[in-house]
Protein backbone atom coordinates (compact mmCIF):
# COMPACT_ATOMS: atom_id res chain seq x y z
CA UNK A 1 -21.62 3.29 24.04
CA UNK A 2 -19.11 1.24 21.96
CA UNK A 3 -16.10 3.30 21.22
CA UNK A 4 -15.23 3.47 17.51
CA UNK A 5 -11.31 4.04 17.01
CA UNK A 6 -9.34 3.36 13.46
CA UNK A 7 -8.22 4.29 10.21
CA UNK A 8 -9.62 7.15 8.90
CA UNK A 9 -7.71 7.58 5.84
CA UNK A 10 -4.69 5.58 4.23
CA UNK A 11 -2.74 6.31 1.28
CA UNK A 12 0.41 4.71 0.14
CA UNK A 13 3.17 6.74 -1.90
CA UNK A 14 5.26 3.43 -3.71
CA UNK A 15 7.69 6.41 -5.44
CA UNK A 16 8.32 6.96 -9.33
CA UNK A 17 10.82 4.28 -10.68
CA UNK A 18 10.12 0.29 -10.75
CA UNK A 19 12.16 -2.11 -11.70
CA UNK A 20 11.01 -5.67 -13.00
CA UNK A 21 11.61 -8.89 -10.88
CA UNK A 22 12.93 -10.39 -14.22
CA UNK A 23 14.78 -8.04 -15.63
CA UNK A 24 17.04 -7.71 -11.97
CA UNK A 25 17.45 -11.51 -12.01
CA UNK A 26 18.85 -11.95 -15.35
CA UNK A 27 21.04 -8.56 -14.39
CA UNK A 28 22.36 -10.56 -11.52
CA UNK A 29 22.11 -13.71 -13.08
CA UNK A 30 20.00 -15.11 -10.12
CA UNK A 31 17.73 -18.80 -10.64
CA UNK A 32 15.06 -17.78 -12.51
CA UNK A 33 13.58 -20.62 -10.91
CA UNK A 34 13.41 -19.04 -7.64
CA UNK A 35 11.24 -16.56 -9.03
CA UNK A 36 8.16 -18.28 -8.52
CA UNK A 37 8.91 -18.30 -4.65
CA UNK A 38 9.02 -14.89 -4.47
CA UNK A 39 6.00 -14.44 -5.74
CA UNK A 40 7.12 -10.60 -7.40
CA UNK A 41 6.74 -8.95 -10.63
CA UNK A 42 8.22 -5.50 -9.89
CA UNK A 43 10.11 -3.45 -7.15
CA UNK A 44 9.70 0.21 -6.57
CA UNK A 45 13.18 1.98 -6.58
CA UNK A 46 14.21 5.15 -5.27
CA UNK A 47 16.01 8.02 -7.05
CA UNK A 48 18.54 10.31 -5.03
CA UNK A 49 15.92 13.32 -4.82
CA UNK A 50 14.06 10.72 -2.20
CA UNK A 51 14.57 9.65 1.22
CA UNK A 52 12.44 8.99 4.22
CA UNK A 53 11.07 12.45 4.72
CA UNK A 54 9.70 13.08 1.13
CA UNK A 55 8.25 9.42 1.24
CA UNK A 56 6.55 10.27 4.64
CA UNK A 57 5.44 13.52 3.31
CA UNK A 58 4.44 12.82 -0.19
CA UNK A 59 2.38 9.58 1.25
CA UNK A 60 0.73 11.87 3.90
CA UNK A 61 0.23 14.62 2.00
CA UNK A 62 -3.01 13.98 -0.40
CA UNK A 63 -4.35 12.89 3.37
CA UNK A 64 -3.51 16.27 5.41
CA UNK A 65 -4.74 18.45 2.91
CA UNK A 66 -7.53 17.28 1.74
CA UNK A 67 -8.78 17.29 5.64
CA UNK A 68 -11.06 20.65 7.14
CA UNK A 69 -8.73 23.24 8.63
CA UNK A 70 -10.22 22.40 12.06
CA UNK A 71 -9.75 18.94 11.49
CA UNK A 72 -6.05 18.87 10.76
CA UNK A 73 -6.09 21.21 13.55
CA UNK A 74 -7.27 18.20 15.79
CA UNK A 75 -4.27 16.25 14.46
CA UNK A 76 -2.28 15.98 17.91
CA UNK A 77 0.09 13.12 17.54
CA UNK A 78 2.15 12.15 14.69
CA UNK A 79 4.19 9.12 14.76
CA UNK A 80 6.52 8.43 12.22
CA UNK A 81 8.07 4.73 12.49
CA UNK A 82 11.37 3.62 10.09
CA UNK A 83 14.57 1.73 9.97
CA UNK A 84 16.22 4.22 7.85
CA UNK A 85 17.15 7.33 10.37
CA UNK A 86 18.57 10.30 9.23
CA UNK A 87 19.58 11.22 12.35
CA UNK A 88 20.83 9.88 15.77
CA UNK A 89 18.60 12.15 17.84
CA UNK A 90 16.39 14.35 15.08
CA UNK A 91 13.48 12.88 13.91
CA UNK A 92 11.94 12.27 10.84
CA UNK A 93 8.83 13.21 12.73
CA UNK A 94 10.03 16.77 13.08
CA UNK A 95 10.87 17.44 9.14
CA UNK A 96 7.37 15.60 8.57
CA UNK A 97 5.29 17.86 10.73
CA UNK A 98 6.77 20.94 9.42
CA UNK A 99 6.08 20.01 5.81
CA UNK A 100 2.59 19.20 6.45
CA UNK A 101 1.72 22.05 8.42
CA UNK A 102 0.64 20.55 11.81
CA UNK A 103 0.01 22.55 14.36
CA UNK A 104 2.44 23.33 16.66
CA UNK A 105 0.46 21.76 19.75
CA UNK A 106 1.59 18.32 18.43
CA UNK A 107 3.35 15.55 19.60
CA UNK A 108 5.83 14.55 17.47
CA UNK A 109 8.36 11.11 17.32
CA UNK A 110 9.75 8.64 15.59
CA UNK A 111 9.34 4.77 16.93
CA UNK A 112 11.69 1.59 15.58
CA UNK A 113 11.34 -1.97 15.98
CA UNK A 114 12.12 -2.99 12.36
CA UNK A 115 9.19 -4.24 9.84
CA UNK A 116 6.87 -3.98 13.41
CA UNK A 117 7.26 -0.01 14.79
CA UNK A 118 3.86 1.29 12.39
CA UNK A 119 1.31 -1.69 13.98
CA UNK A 120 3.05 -0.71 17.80
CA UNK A 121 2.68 3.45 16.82
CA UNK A 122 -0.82 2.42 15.91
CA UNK A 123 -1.63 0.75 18.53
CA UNK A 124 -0.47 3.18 21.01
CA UNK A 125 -2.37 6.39 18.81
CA UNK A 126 -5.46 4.14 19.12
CA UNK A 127 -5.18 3.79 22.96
CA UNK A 128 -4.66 7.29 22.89
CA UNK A 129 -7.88 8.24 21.15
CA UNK A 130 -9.62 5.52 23.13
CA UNK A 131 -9.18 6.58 26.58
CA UNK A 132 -11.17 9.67 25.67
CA UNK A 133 -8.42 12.13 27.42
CA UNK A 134 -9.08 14.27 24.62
CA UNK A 135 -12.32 13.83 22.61
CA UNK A 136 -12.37 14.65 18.47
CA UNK A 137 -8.42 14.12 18.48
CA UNK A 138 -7.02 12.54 15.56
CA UNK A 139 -3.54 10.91 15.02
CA UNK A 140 -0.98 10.53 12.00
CA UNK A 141 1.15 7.14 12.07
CA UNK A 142 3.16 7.22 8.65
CA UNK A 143 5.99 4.43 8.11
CA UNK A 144 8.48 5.33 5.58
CA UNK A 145 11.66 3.75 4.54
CA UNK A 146 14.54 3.53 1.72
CA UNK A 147 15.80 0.66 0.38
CA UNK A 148 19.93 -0.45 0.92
CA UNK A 149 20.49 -3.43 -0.84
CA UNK A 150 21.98 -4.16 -3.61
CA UNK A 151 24.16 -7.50 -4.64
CA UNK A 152 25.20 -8.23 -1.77
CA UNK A 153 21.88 -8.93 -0.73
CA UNK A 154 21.17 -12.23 -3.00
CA UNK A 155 17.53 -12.63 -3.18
CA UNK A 156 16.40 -10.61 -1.02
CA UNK A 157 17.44 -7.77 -3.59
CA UNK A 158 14.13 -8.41 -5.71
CA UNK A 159 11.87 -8.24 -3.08
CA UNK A 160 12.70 -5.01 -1.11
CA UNK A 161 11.20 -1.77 -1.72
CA UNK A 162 10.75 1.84 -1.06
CA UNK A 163 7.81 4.28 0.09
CA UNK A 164 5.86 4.85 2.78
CA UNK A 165 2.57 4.15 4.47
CA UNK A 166 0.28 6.85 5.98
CA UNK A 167 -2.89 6.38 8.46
CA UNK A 168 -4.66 9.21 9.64
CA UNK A 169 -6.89 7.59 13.11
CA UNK A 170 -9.43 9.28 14.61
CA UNK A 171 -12.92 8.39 15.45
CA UNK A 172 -14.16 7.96 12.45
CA UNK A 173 -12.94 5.14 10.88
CA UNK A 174 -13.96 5.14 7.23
CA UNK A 175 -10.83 2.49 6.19
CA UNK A 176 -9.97 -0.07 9.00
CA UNK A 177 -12.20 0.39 12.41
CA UNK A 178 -9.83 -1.78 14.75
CA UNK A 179 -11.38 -4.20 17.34
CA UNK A 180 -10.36 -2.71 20.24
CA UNK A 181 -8.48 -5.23 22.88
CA UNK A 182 -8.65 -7.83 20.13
CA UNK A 183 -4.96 -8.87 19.91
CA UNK A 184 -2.08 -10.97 20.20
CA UNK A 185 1.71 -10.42 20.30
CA UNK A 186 5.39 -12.52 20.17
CA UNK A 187 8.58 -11.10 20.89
CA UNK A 188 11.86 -12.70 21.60
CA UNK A 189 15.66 -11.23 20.76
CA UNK A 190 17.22 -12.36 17.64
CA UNK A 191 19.72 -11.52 15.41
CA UNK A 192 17.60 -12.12 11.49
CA UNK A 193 17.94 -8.94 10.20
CA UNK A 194 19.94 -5.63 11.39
CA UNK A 195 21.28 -2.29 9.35
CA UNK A 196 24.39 -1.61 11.30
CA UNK A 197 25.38 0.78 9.56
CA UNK A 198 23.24 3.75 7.39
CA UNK A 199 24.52 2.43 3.93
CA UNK A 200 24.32 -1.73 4.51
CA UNK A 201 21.58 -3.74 5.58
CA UNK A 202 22.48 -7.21 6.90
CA UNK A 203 19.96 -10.13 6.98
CA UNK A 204 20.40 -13.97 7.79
CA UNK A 205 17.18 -14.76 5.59
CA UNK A 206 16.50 -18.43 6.83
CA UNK A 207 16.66 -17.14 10.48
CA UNK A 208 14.38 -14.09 9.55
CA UNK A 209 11.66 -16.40 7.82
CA UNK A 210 11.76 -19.10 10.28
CA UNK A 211 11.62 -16.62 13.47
CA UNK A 212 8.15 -14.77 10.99
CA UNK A 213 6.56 -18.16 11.10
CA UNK A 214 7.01 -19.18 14.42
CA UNK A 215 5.65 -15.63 15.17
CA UNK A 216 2.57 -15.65 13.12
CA UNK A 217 1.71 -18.74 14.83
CA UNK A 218 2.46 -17.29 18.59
CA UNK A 219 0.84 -14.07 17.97
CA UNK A 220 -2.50 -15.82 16.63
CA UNK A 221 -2.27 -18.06 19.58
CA UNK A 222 -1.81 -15.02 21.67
CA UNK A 223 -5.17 -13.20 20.18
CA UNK A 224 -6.94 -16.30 20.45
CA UNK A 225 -6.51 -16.59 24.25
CA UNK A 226 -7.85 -12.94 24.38
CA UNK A 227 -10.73 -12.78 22.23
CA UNK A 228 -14.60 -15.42 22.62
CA UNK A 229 -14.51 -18.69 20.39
CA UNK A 230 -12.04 -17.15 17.68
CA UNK A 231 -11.88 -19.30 14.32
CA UNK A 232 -9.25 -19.02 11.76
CA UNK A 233 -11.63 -19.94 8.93
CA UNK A 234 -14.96 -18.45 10.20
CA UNK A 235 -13.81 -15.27 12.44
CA UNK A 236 -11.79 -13.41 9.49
CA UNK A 237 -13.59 -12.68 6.19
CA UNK A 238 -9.83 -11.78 4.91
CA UNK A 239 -6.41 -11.94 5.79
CA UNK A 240 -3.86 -9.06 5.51
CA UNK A 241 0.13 -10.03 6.58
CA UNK A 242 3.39 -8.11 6.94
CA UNK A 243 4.93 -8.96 3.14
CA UNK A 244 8.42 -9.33 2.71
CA UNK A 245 7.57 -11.17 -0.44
CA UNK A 246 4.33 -12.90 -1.59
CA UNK A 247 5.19 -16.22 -1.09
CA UNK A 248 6.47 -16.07 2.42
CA UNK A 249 2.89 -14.66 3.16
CA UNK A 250 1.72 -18.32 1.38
CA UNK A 251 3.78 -20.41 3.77
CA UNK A 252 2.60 -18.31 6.40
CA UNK A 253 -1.01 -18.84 5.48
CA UNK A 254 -0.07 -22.57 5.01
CA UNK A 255 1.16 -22.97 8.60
CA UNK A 256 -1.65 -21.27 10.17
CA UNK A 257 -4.35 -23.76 8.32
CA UNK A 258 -2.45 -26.55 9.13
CA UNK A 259 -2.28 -25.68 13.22
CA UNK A 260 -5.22 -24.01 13.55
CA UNK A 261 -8.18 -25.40 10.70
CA UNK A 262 -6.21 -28.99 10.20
CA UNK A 263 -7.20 -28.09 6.71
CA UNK A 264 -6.44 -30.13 3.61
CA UNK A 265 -3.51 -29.38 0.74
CA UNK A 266 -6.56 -28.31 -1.43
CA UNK A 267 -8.99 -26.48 0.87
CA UNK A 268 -5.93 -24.38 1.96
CA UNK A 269 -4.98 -23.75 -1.47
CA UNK A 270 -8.67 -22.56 -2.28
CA UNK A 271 -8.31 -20.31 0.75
CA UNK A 272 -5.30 -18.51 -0.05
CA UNK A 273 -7.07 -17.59 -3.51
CA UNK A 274 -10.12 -16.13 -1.40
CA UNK A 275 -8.74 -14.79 1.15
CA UNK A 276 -5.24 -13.83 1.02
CA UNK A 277 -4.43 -13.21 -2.36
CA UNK A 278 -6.18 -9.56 -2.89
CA UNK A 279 -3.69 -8.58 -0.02
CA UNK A 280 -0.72 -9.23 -2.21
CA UNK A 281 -1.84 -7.53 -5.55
CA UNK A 282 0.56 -4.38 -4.58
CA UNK A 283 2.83 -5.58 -2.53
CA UNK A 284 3.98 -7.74 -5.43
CA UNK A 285 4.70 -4.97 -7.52
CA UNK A 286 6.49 -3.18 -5.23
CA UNK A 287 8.61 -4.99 -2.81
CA UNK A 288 8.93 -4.92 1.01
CA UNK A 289 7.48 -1.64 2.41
CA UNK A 290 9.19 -2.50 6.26
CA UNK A 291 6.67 -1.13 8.75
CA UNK A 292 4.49 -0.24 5.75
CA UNK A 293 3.96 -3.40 4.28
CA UNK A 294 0.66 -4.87 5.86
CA UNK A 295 -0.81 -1.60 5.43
CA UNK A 296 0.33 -1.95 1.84
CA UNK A 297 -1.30 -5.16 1.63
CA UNK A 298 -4.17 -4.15 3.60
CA UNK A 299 -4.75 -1.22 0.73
CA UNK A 300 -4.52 -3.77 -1.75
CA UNK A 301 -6.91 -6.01 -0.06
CA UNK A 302 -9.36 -3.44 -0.20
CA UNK A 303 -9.43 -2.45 -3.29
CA UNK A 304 -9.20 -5.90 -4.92
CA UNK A 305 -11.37 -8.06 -2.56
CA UNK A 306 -14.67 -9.20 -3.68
CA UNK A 307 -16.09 -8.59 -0.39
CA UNK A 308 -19.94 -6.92 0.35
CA UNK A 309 -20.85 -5.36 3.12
CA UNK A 310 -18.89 -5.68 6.27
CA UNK A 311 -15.78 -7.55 6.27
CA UNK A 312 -13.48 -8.53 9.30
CA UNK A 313 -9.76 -8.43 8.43
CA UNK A 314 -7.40 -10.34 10.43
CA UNK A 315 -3.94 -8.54 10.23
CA UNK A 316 -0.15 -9.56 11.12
CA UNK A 317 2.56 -7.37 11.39
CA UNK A 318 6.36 -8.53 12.04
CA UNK A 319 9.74 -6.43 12.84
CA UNK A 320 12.88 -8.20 12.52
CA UNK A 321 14.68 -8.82 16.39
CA UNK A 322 11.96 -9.38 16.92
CA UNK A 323 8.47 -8.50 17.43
CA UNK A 324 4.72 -9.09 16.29
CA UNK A 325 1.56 -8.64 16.46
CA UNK A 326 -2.16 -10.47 15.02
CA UNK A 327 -4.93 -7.98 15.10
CA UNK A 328 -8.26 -7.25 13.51
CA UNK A 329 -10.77 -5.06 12.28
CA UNK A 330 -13.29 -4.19 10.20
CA UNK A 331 -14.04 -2.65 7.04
CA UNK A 332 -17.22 -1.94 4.26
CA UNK A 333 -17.48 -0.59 1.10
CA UNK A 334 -16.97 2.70 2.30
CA UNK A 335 -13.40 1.77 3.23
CA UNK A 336 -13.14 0.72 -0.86
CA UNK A 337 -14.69 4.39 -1.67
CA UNK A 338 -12.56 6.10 0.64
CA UNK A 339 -9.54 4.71 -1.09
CA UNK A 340 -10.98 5.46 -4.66
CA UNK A 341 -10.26 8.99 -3.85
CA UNK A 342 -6.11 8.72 -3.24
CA UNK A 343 -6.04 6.17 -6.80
CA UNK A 344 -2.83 4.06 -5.55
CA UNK A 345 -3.03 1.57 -8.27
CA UNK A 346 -3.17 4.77 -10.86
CA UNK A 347 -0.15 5.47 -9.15
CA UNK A 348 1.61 2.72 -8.85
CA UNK A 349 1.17 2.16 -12.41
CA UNK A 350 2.45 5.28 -13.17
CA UNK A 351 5.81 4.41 -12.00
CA UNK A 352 8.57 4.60 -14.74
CA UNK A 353 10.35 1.38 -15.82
CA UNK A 354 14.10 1.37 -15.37
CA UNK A 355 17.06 -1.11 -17.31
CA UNK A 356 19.14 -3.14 -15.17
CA UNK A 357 22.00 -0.83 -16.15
CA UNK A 358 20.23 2.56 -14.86
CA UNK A 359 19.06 1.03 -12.16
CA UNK A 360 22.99 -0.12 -11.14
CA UNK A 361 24.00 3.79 -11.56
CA UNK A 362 21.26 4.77 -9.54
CA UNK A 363 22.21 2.60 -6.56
CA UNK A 364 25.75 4.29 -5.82
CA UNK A 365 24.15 7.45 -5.14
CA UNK A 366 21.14 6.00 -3.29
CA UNK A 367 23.53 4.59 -1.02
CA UNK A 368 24.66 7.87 0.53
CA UNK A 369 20.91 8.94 1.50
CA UNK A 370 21.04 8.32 4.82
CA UNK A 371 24.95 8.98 5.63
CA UNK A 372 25.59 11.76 7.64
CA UNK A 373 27.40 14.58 5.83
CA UNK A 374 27.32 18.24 6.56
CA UNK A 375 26.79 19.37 3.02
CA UNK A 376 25.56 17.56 -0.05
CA UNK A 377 23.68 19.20 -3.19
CA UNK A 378 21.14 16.84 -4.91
CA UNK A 379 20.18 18.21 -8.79
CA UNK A 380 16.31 17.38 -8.51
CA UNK A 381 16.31 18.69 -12.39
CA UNK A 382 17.94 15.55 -13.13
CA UNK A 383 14.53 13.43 -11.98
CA UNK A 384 12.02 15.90 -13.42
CA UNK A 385 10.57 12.73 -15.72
CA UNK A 386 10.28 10.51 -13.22
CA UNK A 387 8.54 13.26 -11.15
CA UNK A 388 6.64 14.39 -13.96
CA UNK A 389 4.96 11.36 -14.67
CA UNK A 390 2.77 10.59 -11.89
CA UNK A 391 -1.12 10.87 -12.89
CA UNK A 392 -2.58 14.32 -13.30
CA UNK A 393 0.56 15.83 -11.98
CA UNK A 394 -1.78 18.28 -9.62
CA UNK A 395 -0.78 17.77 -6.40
CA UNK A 396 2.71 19.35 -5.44
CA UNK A 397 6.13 16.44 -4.26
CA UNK A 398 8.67 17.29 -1.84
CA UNK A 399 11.73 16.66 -3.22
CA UNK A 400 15.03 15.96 -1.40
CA UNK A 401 17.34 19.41 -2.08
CA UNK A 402 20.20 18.17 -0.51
CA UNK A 403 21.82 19.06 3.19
CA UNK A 404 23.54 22.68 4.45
CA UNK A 405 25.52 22.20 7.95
CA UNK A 406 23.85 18.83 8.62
CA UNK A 407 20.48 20.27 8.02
CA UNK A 408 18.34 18.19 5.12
CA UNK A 409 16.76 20.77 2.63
CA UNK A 410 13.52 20.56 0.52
CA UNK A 411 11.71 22.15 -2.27
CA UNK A 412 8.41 21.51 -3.47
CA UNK A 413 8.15 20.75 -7.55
């Protein structure tokens, strides 16, 4: 009997406030030229009641409790993956699980290796549930991150966002059922992209998008010596890939028909459309997710594809330093149902637009999120609109409260 191992459930929380690609390049006064590479029309943005553990949890949330009580009982690993610590030996993972409720027979950690750590924490919870040590189990992978740049960053300002990514995997894979042993991976050390310290992210960009396209091509090279008379055209019915901006994902897609389907400037443009492009309907409106981001794309793939019946998705993820992985699976249109339920366009849609100028006052007191202080108070009252304004307003948000003797405090509004 074929094991069945995947997604159960995926939800993406993008946060409240967005910012347009246009309106932060003439802020900046950036080429509006350049634009058109990026691909973007809006960035998510995060406000000061928000940081890695309220992403985590509010993406997680409408999963965890909308489960059986002796299913979220079975829930006995949780993985939480990021490049925005808030802690040099406390975990994310630990606030997480005691905000959902897990049970206390859990394992809990936190996993980094840049824009990669969610694809290797689900890979590792699927080889979990696959060796059949303990039947019925299910596992929770979130990725969750804040955004640090600001000028200094140049372009890559426009393109980064904020949120999280949540994947509950079990047995019964209703979003994604992965292809067991169908994979490929590329790592090497290099310096493209670091955040040395809590408040600055450093990033030599040509390095970073030269080192993702010699990995996309490695990795695929990689699954292709694994897996039975693999074709890049025929194999996958659509493609899903780590998206630091759209049109890096094109040049990616470019490169991979060139190598690997010798295909014409036409056919490849034709393919992109088809296949590639539903992937990047919500990652353009909200920026780089880090570990988050396929999954991102791989939510917007599924609910914008025009696919029938079942589909095989061919997937690569990418961490800056570096590591990645090509992978595949399979969904149906139950995986487009399943979705329906959690609305994430609704939401994302929902976001409130912010000026150039609130968005700049907003920065200064993002940038302290994630550095260490033993007490800090954060007025949540001040965000109640942007809170406010999500659709239906029925489910409860963890908000960040602020921190008392280096412990982070929440509230619920």
């Amino acid at each position: 009997m074929t094991v069945r191992i995947g997604i159960e459930a995926l939800n993406v929380h993008a946060g409240f406030a967005q910012l347009s690609t246009a309106e932060l390049f003439e802020g900046r006064g950036l080429d509006r030229e350049r634009i058109g590479h990026l691909m973007m029309r809006a960035r998510s943005i995060a406000l000061p009641c928000e940081d890695p553990i309220t992403n985590a949890v509010n993406a997680a949330a409408p999963i965890v409790n909308r489960l059986a009580p002796q299913d979220k009982e079975r829930i006995e690993l949780i993985l939480t993956s990021s490049e925005s610590g808030v802690d040099f030996s406390k975990s994310i993972a630990s606030y997480v699980h005691e905000f959902l409720g897990l049970s206390r027979k859990c394992r809990v950690m936190e996993v980094k290796q840049a824009c990669y750590a969610a694809t290797g924490a689900l890979q590792i919870a699927a080889g979990y549930l696959a060796s059949g040590v303990s039947p019925g189990a299910k596992a929770l992978v979130i990725a969750t991150d804040v955004s640090m740049v600001d000028a200094r960053a140049g372009y890559a300002e426009p393109a980064t966002g904020t949120g999280a990514s949540a994947m509950l995997l079990g047995d019964d894979p209703r979003v994604l059922a992965l292809d067991l042993g169908a994979f490929g991976t590329h790592a090497y050390e290099t310096m493209d992209s670091a955040r040395p310290m809590p408040d600055y992210d450093i990033a030599d960009v040509d390095g970073s998008l030269f080192a993702y396209l010699d990995c996309v091509s490695n990795s695929f090279t990689d699954y292709c010596g694994k897996v039975a008379d693999v074709d890049l055209q025929t194999t996958f019915d659509q493609l899903a890939l780590h998206t630091p901006f759209a049109g890096l994902v094109k040049a990616a897609h470019r490169k991979l028909m060139r190598e690997h389907a010798r295909a014409t400037p036409d056919a490849i443009e034709a393919d992109f459309a088809a296949r590639v492009s539903p992937s990047l309907v919500y990652p353009s409106q909200v920026g780089n997710l880090c570990s988050g981001s396929v999954y991102l794309a791989l939510a917007s793939l599924i609910d914008n594809a025009p696919y029938r019946g079942t589909a095989r998705v061919g997937l690569f993820s990418y961490g800056s330093g570096c590591a990645s992985e090509f992978f595949s699976g399979l969904i149906d249109e139950g995986s487009r149902a399943a979705l329906a339920e959690l609305d994430i366009a609704g939401r994302l849609t929902a976001r409130v637009p912010l000026g150039f100028a609130e968005y700049t006052e907003l920065l200064a007191e993002n940038s302290r999120c994630l550095v260490p202080v033993e007490n800090r108070k954060i007025e949540v009252e001040r965000y109640l609109r942007f809170l406010d304004a999500r659709p239906g307003g029925r489910e409860p948000l963890l908000a960040y409260r602020g921190t008392e003797g280096y412990h982070r405090t929440y509230e619920w509004v």
